[in-house]
Protein backbone atom coordinates (compact mmCIF):
# COMPACT_ATOMS: atom_id res chain seq x y z
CA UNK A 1 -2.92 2.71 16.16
CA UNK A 2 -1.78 6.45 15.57
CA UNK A 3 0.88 7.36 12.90
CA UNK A 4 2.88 9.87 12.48
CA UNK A 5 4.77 11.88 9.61
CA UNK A 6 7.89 9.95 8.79
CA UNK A 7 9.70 14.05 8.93
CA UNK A 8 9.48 15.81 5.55
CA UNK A 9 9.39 11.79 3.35
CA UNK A 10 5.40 12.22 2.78
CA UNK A 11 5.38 9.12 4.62
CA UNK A 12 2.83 8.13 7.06
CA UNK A 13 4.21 5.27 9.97
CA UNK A 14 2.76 3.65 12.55
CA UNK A 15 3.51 5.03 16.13
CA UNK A 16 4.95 1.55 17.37
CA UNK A 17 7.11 -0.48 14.91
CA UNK A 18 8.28 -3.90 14.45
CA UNK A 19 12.08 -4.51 15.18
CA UNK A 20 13.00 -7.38 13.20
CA UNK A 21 16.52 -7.99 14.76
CA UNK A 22 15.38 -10.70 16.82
CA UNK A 23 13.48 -13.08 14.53
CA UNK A 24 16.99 -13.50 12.66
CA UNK A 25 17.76 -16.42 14.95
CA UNK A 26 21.64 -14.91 14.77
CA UNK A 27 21.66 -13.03 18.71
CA UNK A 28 18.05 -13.98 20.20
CA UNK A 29 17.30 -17.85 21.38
CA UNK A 30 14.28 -18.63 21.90
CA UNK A 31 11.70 -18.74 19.31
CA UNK A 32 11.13 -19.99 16.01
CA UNK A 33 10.41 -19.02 12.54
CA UNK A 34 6.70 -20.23 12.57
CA UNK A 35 6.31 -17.74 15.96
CA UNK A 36 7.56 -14.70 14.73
CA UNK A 37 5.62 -15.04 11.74
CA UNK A 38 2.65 -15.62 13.46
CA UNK A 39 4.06 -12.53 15.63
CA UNK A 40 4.67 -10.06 12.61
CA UNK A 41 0.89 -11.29 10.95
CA UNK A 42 -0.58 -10.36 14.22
CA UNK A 43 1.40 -6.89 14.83
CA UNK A 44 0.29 -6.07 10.88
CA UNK A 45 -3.40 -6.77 11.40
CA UNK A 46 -3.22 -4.15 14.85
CA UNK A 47 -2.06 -1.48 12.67
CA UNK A 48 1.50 -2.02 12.51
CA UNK A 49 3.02 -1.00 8.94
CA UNK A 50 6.73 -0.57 9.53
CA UNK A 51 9.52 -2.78 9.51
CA UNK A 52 12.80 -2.39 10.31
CA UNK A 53 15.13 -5.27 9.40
CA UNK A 54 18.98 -4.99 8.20
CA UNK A 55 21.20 -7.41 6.04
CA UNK A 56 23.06 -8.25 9.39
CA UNK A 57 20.18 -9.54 11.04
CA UNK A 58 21.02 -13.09 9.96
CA UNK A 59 17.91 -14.62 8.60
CA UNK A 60 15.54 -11.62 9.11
CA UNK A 61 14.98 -10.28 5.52
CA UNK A 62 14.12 -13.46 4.40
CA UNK A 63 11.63 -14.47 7.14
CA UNK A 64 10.25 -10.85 7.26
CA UNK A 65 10.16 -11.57 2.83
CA UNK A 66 8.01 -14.61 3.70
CA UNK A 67 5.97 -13.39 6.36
CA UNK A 68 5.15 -10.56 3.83
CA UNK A 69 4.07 -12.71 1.28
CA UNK A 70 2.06 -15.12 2.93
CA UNK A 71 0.22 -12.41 5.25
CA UNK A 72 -3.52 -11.71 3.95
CA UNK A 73 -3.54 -7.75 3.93
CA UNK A 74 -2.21 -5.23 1.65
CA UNK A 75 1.88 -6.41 1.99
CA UNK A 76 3.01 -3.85 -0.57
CA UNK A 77 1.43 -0.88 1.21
CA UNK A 78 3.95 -2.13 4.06
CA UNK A 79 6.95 0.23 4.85
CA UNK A 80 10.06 -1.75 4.41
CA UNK A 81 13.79 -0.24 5.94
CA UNK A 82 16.56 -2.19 6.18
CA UNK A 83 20.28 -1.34 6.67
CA UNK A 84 23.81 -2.01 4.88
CA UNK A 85 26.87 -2.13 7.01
CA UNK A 86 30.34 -1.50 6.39
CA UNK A 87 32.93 -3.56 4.35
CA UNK A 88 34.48 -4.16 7.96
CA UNK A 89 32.58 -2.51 11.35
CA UNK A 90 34.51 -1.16 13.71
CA UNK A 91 31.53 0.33 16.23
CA UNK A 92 34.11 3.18 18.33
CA UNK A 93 36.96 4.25 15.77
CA UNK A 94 36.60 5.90 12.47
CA UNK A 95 39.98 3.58 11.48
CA UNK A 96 38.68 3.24 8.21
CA UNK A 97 37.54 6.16 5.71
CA UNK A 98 34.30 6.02 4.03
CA UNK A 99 35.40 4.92 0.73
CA UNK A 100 37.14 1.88 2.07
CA UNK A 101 33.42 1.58 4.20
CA UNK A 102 30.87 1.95 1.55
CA UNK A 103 32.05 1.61 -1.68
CA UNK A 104 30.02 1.83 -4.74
CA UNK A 105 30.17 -1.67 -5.69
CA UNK A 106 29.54 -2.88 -1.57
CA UNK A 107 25.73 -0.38 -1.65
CA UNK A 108 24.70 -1.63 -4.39
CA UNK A 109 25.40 -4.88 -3.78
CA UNK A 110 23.76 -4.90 -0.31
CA UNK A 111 20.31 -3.24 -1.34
CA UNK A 112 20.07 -5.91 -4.69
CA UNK A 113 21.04 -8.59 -1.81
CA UNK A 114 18.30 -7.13 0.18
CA UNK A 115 15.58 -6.97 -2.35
CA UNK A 116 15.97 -10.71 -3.73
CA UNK A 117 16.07 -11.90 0.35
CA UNK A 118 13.05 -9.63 0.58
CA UNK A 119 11.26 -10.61 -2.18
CA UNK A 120 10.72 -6.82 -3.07
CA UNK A 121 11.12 -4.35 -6.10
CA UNK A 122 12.28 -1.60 -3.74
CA UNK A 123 13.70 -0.37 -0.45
CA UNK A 124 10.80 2.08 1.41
CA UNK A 125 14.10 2.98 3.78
CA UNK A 126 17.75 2.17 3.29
CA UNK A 127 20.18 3.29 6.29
CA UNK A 128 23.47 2.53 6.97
CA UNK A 129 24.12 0.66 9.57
CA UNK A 130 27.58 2.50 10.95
CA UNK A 131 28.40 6.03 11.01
CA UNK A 132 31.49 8.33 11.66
CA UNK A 133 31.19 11.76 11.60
CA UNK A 134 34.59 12.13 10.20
CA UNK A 135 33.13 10.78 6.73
CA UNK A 136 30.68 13.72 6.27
CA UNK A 137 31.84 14.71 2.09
CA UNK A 138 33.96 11.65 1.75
CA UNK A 139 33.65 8.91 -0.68
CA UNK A 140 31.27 7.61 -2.80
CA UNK A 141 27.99 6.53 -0.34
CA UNK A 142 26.08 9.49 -1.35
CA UNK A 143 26.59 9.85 -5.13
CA UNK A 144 25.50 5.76 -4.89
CA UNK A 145 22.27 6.98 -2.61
CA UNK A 146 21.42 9.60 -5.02
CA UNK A 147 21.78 7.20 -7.78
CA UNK A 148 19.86 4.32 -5.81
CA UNK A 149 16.63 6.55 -5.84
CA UNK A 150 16.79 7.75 -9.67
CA UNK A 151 16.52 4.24 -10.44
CA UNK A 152 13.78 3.46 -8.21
CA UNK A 153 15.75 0.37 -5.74
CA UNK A 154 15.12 3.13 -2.63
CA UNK A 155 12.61 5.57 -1.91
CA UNK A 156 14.69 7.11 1.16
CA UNK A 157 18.23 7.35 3.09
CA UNK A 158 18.97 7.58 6.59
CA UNK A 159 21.38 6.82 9.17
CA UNK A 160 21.43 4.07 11.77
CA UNK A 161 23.38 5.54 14.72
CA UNK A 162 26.17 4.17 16.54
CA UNK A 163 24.88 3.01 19.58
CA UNK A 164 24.87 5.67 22.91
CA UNK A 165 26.71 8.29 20.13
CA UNK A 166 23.67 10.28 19.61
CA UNK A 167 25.94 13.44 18.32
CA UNK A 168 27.55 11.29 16.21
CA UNK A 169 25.33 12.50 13.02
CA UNK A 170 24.94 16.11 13.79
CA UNK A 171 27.40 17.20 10.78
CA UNK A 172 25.97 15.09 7.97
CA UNK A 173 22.42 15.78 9.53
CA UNK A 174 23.51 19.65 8.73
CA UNK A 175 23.80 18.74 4.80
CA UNK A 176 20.48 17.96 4.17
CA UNK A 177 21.32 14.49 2.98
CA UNK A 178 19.16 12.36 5.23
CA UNK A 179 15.47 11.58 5.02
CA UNK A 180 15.58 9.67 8.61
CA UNK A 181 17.87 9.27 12.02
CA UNK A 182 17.49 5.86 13.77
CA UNK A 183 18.87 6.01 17.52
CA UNK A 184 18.79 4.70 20.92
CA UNK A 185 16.01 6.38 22.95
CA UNK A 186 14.74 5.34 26.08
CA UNK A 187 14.08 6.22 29.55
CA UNK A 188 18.06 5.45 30.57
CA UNK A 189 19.54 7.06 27.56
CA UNK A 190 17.80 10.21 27.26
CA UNK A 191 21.43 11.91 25.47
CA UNK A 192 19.40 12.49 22.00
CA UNK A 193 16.89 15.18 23.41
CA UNK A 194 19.81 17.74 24.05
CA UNK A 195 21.10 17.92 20.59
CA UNK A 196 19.52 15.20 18.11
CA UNK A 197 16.07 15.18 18.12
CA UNK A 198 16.30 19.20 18.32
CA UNK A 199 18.32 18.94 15.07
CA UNK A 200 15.90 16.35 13.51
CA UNK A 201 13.25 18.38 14.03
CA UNK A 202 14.94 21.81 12.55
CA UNK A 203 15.81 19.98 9.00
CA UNK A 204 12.92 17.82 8.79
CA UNK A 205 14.04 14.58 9.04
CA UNK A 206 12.47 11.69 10.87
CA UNK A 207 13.63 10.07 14.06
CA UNK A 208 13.01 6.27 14.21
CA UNK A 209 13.79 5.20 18.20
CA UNK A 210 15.26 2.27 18.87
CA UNK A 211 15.98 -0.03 21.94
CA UNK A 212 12.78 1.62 23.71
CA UNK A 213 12.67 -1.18 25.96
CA UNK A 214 16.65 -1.75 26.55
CA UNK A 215 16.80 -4.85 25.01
CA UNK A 216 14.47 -6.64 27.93
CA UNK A 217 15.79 -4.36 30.77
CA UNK A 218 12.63 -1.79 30.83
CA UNK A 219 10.02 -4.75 30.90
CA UNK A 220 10.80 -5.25 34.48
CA UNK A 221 11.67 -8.96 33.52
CA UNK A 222 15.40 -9.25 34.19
CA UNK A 223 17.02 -10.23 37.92
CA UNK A 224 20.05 -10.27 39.19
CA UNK A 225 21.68 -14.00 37.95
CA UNK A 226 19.21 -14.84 35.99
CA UNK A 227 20.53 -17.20 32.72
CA UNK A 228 19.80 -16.36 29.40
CA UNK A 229 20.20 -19.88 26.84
CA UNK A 230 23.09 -20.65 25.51
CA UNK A 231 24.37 -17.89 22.44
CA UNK A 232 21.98 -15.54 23.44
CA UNK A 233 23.40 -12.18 23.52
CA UNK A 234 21.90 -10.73 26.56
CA UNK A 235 24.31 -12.96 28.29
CA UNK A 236 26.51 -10.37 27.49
CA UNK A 237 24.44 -7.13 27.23
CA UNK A 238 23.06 -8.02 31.65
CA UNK A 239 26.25 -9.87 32.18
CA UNK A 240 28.20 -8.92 35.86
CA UNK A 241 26.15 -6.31 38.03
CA UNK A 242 24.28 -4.89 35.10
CA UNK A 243 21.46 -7.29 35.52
CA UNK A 244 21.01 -6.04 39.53
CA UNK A 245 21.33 -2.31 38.76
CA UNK A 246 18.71 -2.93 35.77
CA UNK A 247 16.26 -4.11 38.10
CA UNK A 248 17.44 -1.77 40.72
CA UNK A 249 16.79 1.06 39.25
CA UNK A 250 13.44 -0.37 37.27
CA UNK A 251 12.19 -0.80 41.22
CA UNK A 252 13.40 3.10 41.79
CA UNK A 253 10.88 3.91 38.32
CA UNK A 254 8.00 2.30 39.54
CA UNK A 255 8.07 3.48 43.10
CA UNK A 256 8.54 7.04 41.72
CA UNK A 257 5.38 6.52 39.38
CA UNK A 258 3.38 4.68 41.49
CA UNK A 259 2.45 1.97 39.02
CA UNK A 260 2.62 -1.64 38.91
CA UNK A 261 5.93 -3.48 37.58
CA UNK A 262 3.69 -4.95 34.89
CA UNK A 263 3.33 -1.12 33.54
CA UNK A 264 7.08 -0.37 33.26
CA UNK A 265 7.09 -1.77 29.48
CA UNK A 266 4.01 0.44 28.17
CA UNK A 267 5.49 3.23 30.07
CA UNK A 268 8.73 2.85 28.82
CA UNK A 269 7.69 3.11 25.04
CA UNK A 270 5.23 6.05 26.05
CA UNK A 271 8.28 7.71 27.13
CA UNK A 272 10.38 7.39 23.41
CA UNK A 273 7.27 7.28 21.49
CA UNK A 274 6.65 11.18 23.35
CA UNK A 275 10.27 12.16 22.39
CA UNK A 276 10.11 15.29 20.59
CA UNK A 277 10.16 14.72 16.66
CA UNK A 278 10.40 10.95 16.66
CA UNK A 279 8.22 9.01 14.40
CA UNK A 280 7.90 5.80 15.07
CA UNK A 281 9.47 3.58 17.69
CA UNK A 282 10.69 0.16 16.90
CA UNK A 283 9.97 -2.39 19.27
CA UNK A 284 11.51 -6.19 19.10
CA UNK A 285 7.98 -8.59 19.14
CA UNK A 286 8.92 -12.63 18.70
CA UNK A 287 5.48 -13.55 20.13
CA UNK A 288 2.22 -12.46 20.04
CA UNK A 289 2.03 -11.66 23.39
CA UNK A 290 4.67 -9.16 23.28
CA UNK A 291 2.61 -8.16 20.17
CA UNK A 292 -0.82 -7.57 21.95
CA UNK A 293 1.65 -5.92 25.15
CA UNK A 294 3.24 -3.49 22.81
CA UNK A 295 0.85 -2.54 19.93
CA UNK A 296 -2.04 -1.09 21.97
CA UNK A 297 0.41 2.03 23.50
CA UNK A 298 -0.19 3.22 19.89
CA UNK A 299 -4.04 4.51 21.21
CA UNK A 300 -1.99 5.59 24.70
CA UNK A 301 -2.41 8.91 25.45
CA UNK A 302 1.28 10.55 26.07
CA UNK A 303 3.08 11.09 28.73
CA UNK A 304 2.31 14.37 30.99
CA UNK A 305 4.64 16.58 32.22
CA UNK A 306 4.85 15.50 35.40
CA UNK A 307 5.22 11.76 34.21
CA UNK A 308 8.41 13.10 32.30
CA UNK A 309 9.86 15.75 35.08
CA UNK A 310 10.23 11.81 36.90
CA UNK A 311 11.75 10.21 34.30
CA UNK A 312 13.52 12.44 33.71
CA UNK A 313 15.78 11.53 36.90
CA UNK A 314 16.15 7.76 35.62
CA UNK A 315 18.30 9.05 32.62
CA UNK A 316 21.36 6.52 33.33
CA UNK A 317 24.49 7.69 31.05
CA UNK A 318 26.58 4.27 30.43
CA UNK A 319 27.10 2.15 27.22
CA UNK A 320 26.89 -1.53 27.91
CA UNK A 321 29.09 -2.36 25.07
CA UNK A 322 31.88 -1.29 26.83
């Protein structure tokens, strides 16, 4: 496992990182709590030392607090982020202002939540977990922040970005405020290298990708009509014709390469772990063989340029939230 400078923090990640979204049984069906334990103990002893988790990940902080404690190695040296969200989230309109979003009381709140669920002293990473543009010098989020790391509850701040908005940041990124940018990157949404990652990279702050895989879709796993169980969310995320023009176009990837299907998923997190400035990628693992799959593209070499002038034609502009 490589690692990387987390931008200007000091600290050092690991290349791939572990998403912790789907062992919060609130979203994913399909595994238990003993698995992704076992998952997360077996991503730690590769190399793994990041974790990205957020208070509305149901159950996660408090799995990913007792996978912590009961895992053999060093768990403190482990690099903890997790994420507050609004008093109400509203992911397309700024119809709320940012004091009515993250009041004093509502931050603080959240990260003293977050450390008894975790079982910690302190936050390695808070972000927040919405953004609007519109709130850059408005209420109270950053005085809290500022006040959050005197007293030693959060080493650093960043930004969880609403998803397929990747310019959605670039004003408060300007101020200096943030110590890390977490965003959609993959092979389909390729929008952050015009404007974000340059801009990440120009006032130091770290780029944690997210969704490298597309929630399943760049594993070269999903089919046209093929279920998901009951209350799992990619019922909705591949539902109508999205599933066929997912595995359309992950056919239309591999021919262009000229690899195997069973490459598309280690290609597809060389591709955002290459993205200029980003850190670390984090990557959704719920069993250890996703673990062993994933983990090892940390020792990949990167991508050349001819591998990316490809790619580069399977950018896909769409938001499937819409």
């Amino acid at each position: 496992m490589r690692y990387r400078e987390l931008g200007t923090t000091g600290a050092r990640v690991s290349e791939i990182g572990y998403g912790a979204w789907g062992i919060g049984q609130g979203g994913w069906v399909g595994s238990t709590e003993d698995e992704s334990i076992t998952a997360l103990h077996r991503a730690l002893d590769l190399g793994i030392n990041l974790i990205d988790t957020a208070r509305g990940y149901g159950e996660s902080e408090r799995i990913v607090g007792r996978a912590l404690r009961q895992w053999s190695g060093a768990a403190d040296e482990v690099f903890v982020a997790s994420k507050i969200g609004p008093t109400r989230a509203n992911f397309r309109t700024a119809d709320i202002d940012a004091l009515q979003a993250y009041p004093a009381a509502h931050l603080r709140e959240g990260v003293e939540t977050s450390l008894r669920t975790l079982g910690r002293d302190r936050l390695d990473l808070l972000q927040l977990h919405l953004w609007h543009d519109a709130w850059t010098g408005e209420g109270e989020w950053l005085e809290t922040v500022e006040a959050l790391k005197r007293e030693g509850k959060i080493r650093f701040f960043g930004i969880s970005v609403n998803d397929h908005q990747p310019e959605n940041i670039l004003k408060v990124l300007g101020t200096g405020v943030l110590d890390t940018v977490q965003v959609i990157y993959n092979i389909f949404e390729q929008r952050p290298q015009e404007r974000l990652l340059p801009a990440c990279q120009e006032h130091g702050v770290g780029v944690i990708g997210r969704v490298a895989l597309d929630e399943g879709g760049l594993t070269g796993r999903v089919r046209a009509g093929q279920p998901y169980p009951e209350g799992d969310w990619r019922n909705q995320y591949f539902r109508g014709e999205r599933a066929a023009q997912v595995e359309e176009r992950v056919a239309a990837i591999v021919s262009d390469l000229g690899i195997g299907e069973d490459e598309i998923a280690r290609t597809a997190l060389r591709f955002a772990t290459s993205g200029p400035g980003v850190s670390t990628v984090i990557v959704g693992m719920r069993s250890v063989r996703n673990v062993e799959r994933n983990v090892p593209v940390g020792d990949a070499p990167p991508l050349t340029d001819e591998e990316r002038r490809i790619l580069a034609r399977h950018r896909w502009d769409r938001n499937f939230y819409q």
